[in-house]
N, C-alpha and C. Protein backbone atom coordinates (compact mmCIF):
# COMPACT_ATOMS: atom_id res chain seq x y z
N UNK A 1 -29.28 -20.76 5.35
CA UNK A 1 -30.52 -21.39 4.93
C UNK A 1 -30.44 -22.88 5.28
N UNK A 2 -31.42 -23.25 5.88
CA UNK A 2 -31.48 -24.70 5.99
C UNK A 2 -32.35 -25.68 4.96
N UNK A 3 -32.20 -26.92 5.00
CA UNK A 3 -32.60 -27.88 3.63
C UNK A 3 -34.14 -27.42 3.70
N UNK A 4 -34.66 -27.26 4.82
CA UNK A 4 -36.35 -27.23 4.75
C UNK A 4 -36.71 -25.81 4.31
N UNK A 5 -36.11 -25.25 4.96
CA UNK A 5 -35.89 -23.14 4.36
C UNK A 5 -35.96 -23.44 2.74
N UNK A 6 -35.02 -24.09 1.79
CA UNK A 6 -34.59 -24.66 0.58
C UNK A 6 -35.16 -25.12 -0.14
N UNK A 7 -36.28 -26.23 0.63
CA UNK A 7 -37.42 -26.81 0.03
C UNK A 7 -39.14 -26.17 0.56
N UNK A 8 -39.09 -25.29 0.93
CA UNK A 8 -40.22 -23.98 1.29
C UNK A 8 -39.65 -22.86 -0.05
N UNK A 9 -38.61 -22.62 -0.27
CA UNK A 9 -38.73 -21.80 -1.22
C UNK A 9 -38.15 -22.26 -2.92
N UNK A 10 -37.91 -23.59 -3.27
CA UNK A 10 -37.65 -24.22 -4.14
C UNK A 10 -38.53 -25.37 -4.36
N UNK A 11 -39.04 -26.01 -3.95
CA UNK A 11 -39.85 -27.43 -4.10
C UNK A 11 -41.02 -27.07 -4.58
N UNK A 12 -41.35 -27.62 -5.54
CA UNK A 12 -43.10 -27.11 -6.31
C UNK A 12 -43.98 -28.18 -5.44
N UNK A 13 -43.25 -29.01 -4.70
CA UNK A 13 -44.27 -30.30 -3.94
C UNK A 13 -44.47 -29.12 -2.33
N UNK A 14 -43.56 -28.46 -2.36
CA UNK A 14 -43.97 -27.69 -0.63
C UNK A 14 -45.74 -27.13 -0.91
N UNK A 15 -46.34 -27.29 0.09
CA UNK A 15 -47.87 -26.77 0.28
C UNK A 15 -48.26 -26.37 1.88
N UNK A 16 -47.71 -25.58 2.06
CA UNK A 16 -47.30 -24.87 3.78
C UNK A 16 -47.34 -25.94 4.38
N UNK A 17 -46.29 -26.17 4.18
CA UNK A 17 -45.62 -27.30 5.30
C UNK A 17 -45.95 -28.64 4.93
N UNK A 18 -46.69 -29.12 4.22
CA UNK A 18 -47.10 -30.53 4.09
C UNK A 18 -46.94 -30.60 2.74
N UNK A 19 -46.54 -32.15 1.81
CA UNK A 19 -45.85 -32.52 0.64
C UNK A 19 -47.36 -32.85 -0.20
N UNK A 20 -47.24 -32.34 -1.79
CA UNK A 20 -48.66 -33.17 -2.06
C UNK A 20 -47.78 -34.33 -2.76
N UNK A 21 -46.59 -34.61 -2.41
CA UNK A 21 -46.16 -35.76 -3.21
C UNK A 21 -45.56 -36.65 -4.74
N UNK A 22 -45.75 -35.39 -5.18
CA UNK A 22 -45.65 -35.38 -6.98
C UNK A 22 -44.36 -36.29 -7.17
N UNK A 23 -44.13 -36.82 -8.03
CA UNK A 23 -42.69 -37.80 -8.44
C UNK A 23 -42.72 -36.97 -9.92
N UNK A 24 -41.39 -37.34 -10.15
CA UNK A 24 -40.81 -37.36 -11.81
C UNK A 24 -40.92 -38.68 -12.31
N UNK A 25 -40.99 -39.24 -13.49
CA UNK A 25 -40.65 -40.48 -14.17
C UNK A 25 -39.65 -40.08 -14.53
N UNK A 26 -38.50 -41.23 -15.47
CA UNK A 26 -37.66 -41.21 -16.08
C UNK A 26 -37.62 -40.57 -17.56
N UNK A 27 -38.92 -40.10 -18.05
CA UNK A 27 -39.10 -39.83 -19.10
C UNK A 27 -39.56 -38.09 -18.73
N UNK A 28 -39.20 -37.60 -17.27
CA UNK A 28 -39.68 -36.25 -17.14
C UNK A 28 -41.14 -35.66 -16.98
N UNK A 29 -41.99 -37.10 -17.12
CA UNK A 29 -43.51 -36.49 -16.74
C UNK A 29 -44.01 -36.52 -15.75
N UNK A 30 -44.86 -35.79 -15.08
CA UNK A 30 -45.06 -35.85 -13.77
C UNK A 30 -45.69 -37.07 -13.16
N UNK A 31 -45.57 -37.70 -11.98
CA UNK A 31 -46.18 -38.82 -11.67
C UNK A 31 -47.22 -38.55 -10.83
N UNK A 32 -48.54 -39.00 -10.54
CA UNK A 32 -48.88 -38.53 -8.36
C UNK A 32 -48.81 -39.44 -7.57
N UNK A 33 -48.34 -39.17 -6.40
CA UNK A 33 -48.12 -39.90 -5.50
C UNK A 33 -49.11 -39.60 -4.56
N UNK A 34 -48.50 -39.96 -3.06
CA UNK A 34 -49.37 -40.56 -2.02
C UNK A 34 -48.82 -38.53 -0.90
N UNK A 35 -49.79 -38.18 -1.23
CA UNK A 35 -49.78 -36.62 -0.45
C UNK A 35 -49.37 -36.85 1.41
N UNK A 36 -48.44 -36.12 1.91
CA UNK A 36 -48.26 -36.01 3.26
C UNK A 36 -48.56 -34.78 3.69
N UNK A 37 -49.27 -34.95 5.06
CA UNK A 37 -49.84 -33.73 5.90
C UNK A 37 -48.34 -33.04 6.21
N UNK A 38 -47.02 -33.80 6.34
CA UNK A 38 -45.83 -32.96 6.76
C UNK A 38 -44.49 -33.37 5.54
N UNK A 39 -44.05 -32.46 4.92
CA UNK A 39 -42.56 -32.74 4.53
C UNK A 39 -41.43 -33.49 5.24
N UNK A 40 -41.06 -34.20 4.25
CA UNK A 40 -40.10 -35.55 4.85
C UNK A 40 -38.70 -34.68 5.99
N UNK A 41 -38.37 -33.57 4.84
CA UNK A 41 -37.33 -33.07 5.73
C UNK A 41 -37.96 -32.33 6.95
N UNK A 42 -38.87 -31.83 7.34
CA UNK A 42 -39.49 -31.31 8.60
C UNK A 42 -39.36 -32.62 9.82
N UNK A 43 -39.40 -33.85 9.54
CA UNK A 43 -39.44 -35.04 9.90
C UNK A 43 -37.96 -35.97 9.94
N UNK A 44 -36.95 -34.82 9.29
CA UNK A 44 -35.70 -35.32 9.67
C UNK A 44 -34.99 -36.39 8.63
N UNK A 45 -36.37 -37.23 7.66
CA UNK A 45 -35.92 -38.29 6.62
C UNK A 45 -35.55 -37.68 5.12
N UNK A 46 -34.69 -38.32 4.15
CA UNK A 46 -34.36 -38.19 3.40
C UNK A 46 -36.08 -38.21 2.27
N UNK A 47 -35.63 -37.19 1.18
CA UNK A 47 -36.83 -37.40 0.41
C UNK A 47 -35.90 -37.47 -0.95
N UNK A 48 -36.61 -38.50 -2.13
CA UNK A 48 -36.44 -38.57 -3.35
C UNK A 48 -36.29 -37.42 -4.05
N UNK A 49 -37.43 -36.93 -4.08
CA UNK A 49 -37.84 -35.93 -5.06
C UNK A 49 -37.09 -34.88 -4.84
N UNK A 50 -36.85 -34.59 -3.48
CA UNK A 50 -35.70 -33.21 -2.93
C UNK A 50 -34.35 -33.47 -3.69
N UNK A 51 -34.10 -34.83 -3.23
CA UNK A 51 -32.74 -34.88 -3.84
C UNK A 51 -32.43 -34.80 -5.68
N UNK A 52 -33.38 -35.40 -6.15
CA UNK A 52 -33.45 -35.46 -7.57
C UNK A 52 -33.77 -34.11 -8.51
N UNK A 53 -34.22 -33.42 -7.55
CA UNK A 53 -34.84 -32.43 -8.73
C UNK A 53 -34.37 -31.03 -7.92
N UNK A 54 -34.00 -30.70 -6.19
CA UNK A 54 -34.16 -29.52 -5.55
C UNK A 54 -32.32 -29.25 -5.49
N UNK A 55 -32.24 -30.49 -5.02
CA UNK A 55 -30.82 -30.57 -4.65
C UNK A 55 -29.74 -29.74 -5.88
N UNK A 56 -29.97 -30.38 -6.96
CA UNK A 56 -29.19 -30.09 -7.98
C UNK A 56 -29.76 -28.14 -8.51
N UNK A 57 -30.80 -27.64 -8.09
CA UNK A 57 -30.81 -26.14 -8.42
C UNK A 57 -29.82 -25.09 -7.53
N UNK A 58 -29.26 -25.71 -6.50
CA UNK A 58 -28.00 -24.69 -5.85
C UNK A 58 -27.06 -24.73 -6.52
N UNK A 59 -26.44 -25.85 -7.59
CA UNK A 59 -25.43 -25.48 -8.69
C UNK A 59 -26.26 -24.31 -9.85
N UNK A 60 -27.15 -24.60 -9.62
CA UNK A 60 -27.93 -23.32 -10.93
C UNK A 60 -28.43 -21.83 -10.76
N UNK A 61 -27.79 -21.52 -9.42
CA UNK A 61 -28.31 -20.17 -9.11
C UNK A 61 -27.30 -19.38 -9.51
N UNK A 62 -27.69 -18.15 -10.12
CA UNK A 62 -26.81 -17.23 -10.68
C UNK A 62 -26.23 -16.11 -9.61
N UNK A 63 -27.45 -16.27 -9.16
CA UNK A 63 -27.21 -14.80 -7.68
C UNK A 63 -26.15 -15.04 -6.85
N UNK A 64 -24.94 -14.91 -6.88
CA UNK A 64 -23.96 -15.45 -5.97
C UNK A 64 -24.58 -15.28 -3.91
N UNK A 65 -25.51 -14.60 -3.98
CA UNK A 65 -25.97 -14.89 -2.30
C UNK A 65 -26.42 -15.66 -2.32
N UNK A 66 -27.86 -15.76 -3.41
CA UNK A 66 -28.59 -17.27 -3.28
C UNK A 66 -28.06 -18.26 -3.17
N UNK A 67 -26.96 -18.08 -4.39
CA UNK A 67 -26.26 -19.55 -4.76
C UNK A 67 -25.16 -19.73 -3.30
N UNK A 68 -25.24 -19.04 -2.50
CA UNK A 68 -24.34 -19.71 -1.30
C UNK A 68 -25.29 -19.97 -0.62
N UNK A 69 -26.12 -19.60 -0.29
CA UNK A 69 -27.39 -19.99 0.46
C UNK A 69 -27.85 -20.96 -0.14
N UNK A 70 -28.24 -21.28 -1.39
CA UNK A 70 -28.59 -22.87 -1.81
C UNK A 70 -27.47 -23.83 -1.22
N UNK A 71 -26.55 -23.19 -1.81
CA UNK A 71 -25.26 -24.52 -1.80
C UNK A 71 -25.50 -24.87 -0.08
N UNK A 72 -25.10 -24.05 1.02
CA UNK A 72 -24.87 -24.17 2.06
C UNK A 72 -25.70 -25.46 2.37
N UNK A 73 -27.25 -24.91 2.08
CA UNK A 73 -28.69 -25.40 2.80
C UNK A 73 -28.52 -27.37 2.13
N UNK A 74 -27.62 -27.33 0.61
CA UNK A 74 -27.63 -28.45 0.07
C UNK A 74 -26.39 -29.49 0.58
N UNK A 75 -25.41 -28.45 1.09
CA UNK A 75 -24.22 -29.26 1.58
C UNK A 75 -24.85 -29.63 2.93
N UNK A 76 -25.17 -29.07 3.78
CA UNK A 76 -25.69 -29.21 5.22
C UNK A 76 -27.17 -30.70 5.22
N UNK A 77 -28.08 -30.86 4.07
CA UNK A 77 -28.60 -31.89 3.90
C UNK A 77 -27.64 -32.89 3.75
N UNK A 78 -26.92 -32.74 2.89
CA UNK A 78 -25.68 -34.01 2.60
C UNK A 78 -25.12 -34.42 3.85
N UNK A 79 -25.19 -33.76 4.62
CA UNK A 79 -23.98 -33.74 6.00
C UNK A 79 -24.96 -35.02 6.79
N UNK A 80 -26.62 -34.09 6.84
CA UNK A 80 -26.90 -34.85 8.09
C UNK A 80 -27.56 -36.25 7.54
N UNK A 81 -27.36 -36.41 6.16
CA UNK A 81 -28.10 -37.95 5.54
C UNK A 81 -26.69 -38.80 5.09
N UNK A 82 -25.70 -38.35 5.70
CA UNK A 82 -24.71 -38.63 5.37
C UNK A 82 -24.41 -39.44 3.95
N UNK A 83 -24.64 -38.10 2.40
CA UNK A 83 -24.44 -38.45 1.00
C UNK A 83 -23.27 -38.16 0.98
N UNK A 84 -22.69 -38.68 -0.49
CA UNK A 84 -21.42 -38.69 -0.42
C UNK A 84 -21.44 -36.75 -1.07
N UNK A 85 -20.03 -36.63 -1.08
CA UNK A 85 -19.60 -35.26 -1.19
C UNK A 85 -19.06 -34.72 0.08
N UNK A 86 -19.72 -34.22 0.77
CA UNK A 86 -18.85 -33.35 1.79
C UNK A 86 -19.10 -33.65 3.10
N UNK A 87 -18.01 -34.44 3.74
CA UNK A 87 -18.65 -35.33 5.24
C UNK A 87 -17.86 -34.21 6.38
N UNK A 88 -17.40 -32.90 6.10
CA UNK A 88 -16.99 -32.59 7.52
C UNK A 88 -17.36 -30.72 7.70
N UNK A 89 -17.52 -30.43 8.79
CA UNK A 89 -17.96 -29.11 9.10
C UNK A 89 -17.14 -27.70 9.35
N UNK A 90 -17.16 -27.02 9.19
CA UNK A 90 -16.49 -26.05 9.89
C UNK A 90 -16.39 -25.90 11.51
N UNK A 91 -15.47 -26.10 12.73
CA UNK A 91 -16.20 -26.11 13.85
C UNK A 91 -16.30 -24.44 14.03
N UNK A 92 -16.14 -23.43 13.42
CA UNK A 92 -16.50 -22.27 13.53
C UNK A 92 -17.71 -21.70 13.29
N UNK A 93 -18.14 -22.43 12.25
CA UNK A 93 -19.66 -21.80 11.74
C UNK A 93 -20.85 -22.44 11.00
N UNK A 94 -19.81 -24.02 11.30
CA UNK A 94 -20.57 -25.11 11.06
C UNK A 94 -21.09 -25.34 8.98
N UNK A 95 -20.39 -24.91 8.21
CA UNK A 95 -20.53 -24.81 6.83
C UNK A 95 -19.76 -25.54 6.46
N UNK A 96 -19.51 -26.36 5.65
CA UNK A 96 -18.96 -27.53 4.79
C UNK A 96 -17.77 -27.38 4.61
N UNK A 97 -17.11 -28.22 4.92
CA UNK A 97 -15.31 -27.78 4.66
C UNK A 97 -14.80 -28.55 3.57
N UNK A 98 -14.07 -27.96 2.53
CA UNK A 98 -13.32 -28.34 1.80
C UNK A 98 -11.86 -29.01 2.09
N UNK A 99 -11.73 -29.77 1.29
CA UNK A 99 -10.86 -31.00 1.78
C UNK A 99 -9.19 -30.18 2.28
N UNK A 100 -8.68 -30.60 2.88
CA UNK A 100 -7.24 -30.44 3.60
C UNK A 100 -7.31 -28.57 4.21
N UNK A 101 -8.93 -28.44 4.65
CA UNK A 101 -8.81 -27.19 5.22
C UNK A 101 -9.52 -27.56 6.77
N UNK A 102 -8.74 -26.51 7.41
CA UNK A 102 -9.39 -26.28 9.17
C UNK A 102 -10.71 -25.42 9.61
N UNK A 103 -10.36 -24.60 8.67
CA UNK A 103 -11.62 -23.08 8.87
C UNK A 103 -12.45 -23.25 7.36
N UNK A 104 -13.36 -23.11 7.07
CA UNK A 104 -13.95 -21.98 5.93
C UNK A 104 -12.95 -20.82 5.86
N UNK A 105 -13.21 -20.39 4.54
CA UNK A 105 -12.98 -19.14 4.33
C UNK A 105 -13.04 -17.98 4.84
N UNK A 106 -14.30 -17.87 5.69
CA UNK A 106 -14.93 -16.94 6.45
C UNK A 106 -14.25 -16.55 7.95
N UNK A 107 -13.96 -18.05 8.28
CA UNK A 107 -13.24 -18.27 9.75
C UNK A 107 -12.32 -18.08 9.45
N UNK A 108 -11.19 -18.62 8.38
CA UNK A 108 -10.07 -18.21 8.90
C UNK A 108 -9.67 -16.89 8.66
N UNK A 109 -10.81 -16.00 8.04
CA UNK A 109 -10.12 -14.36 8.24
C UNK A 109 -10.70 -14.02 9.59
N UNK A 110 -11.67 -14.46 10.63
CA UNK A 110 -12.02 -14.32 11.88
C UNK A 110 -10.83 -14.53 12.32
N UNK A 111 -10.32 -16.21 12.20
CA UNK A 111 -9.57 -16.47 13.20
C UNK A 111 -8.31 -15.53 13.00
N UNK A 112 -7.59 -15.17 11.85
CA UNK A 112 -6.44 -14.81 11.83
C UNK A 112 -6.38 -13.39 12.47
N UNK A 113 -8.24 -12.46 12.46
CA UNK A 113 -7.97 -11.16 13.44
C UNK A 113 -7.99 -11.74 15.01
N UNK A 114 -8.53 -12.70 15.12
CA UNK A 114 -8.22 -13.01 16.44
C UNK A 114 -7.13 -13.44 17.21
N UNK A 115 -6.08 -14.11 16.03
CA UNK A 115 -4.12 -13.81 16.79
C UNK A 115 -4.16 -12.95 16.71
N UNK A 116 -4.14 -11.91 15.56
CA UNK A 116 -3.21 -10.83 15.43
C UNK A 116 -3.63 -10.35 16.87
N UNK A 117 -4.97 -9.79 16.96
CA UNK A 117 -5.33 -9.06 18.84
C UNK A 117 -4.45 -9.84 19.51
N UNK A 118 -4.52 -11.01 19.49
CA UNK A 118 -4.26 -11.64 20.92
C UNK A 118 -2.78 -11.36 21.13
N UNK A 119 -1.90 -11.46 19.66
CA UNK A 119 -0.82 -10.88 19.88
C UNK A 119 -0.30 -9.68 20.33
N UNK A 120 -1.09 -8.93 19.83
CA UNK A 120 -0.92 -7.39 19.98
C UNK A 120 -1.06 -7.41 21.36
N UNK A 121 -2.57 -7.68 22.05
CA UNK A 121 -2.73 -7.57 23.46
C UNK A 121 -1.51 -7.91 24.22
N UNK A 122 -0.74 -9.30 24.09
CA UNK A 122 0.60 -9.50 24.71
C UNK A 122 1.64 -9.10 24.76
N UNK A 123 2.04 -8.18 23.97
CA UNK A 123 3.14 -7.55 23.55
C UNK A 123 2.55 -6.04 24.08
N UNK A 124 1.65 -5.35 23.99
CA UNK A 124 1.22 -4.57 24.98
C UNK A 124 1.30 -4.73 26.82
N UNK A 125 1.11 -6.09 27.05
CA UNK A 125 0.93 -5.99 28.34
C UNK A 125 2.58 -6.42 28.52
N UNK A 126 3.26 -6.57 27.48
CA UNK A 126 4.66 -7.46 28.05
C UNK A 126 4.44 -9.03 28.33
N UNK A 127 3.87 -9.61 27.99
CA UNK A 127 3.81 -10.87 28.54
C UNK A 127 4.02 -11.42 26.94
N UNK A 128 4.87 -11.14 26.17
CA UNK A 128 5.23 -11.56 24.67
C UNK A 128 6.78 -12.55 25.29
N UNK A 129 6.25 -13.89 24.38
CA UNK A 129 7.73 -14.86 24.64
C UNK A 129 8.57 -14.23 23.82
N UNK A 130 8.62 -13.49 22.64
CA UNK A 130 9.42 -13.17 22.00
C UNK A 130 9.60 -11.53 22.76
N UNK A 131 11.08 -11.81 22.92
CA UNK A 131 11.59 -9.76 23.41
C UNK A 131 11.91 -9.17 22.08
N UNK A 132 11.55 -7.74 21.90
CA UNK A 132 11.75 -6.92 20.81
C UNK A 132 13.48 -6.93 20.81
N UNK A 133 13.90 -6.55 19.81
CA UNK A 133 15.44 -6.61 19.79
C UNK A 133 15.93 -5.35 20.24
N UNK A 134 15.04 -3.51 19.92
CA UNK A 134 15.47 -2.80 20.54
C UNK A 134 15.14 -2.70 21.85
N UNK A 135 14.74 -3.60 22.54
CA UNK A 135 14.81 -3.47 23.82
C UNK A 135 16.18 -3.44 24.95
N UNK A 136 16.88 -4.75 23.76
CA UNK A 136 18.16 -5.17 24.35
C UNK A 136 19.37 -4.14 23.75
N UNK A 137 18.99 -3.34 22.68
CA UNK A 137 19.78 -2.40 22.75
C UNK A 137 19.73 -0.91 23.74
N UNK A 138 18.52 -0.87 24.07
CA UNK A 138 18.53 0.30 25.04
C UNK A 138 18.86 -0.08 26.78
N UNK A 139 18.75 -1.25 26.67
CA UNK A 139 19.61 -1.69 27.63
C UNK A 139 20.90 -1.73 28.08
N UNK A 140 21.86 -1.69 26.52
CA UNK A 140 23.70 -1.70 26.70
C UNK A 140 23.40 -0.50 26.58
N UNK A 141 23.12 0.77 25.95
CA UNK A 141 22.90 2.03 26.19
C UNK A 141 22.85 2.44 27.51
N UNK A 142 21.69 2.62 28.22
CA UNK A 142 21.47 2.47 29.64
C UNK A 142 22.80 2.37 30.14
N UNK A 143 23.57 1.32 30.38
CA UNK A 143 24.83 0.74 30.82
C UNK A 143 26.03 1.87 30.34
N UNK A 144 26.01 2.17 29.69
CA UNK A 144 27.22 3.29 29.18
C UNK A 144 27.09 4.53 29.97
């Protein structure tokens, strides 16, 4: 899900495709603002109201799909307005990486079936740096 996917199906300001602008006060009542024919994030800019009120419902989803699909769509806004929290990507699948990791979660069970093949494939064709050990015994065998 992307931030605009996020704010099309979470934002009470979305109105097919264009913002009518609504604010919060500090006291929680609604404010009106100045209505746009297009949503800020369709336009690439950071919006207030997204961040204040949309942002924070991907910690509140119960549905564990949604709630990765919120989170994702909310980490991936953070990425490209560069907020603080999570500044680096997966280069596998492009999803938010947690600190002192290479892959997501997701990738590194990709990547790890993708040695194991690659190993397997080499050791099938013989082209393995490591020699099996009964190899070198059927070899002094052989010799007898």
């Amino acid at each position: 899900m992307t931030p605009l996917q996020m704010a099309n199906a979470e934002c009470p300001n979305w109105n097919k495709g264009a913002c009518d602008g609504m604010r919060i006060a500090d006291d929680l009542t609604p404010l009106p603002g100045k209505a746009l024919d297009k949503c800020l994030l369709a336009t690439g800019k950071r919006c207030d109201y997204f961040e204040a009120c949309v942002l924070p419902m991907a910690a509140m989803a119960t549905e564990p799909i949604k709630a990765r699909s919120l989170t994702d769509a909310a980490d991936t806004y953070r990425i490209e307005h560069r907020l603080s929290g999570v500044m680096r990507q997966c280069p596998g699948c492009g999803r938010p990486l947690p600190a002192r990791r290479r892959f997501c979660q997701d990738c590194v069970v990709k990547q790890r079936k993708i040695a194991y093949r690659e190993s397997k494939r080499k050791t099938r064709l013989g082209m393995s740096t490591v020699k099996p050990i009964f190899g070198h015994f059927q070899a002094i065998e052989s010799r007898v």
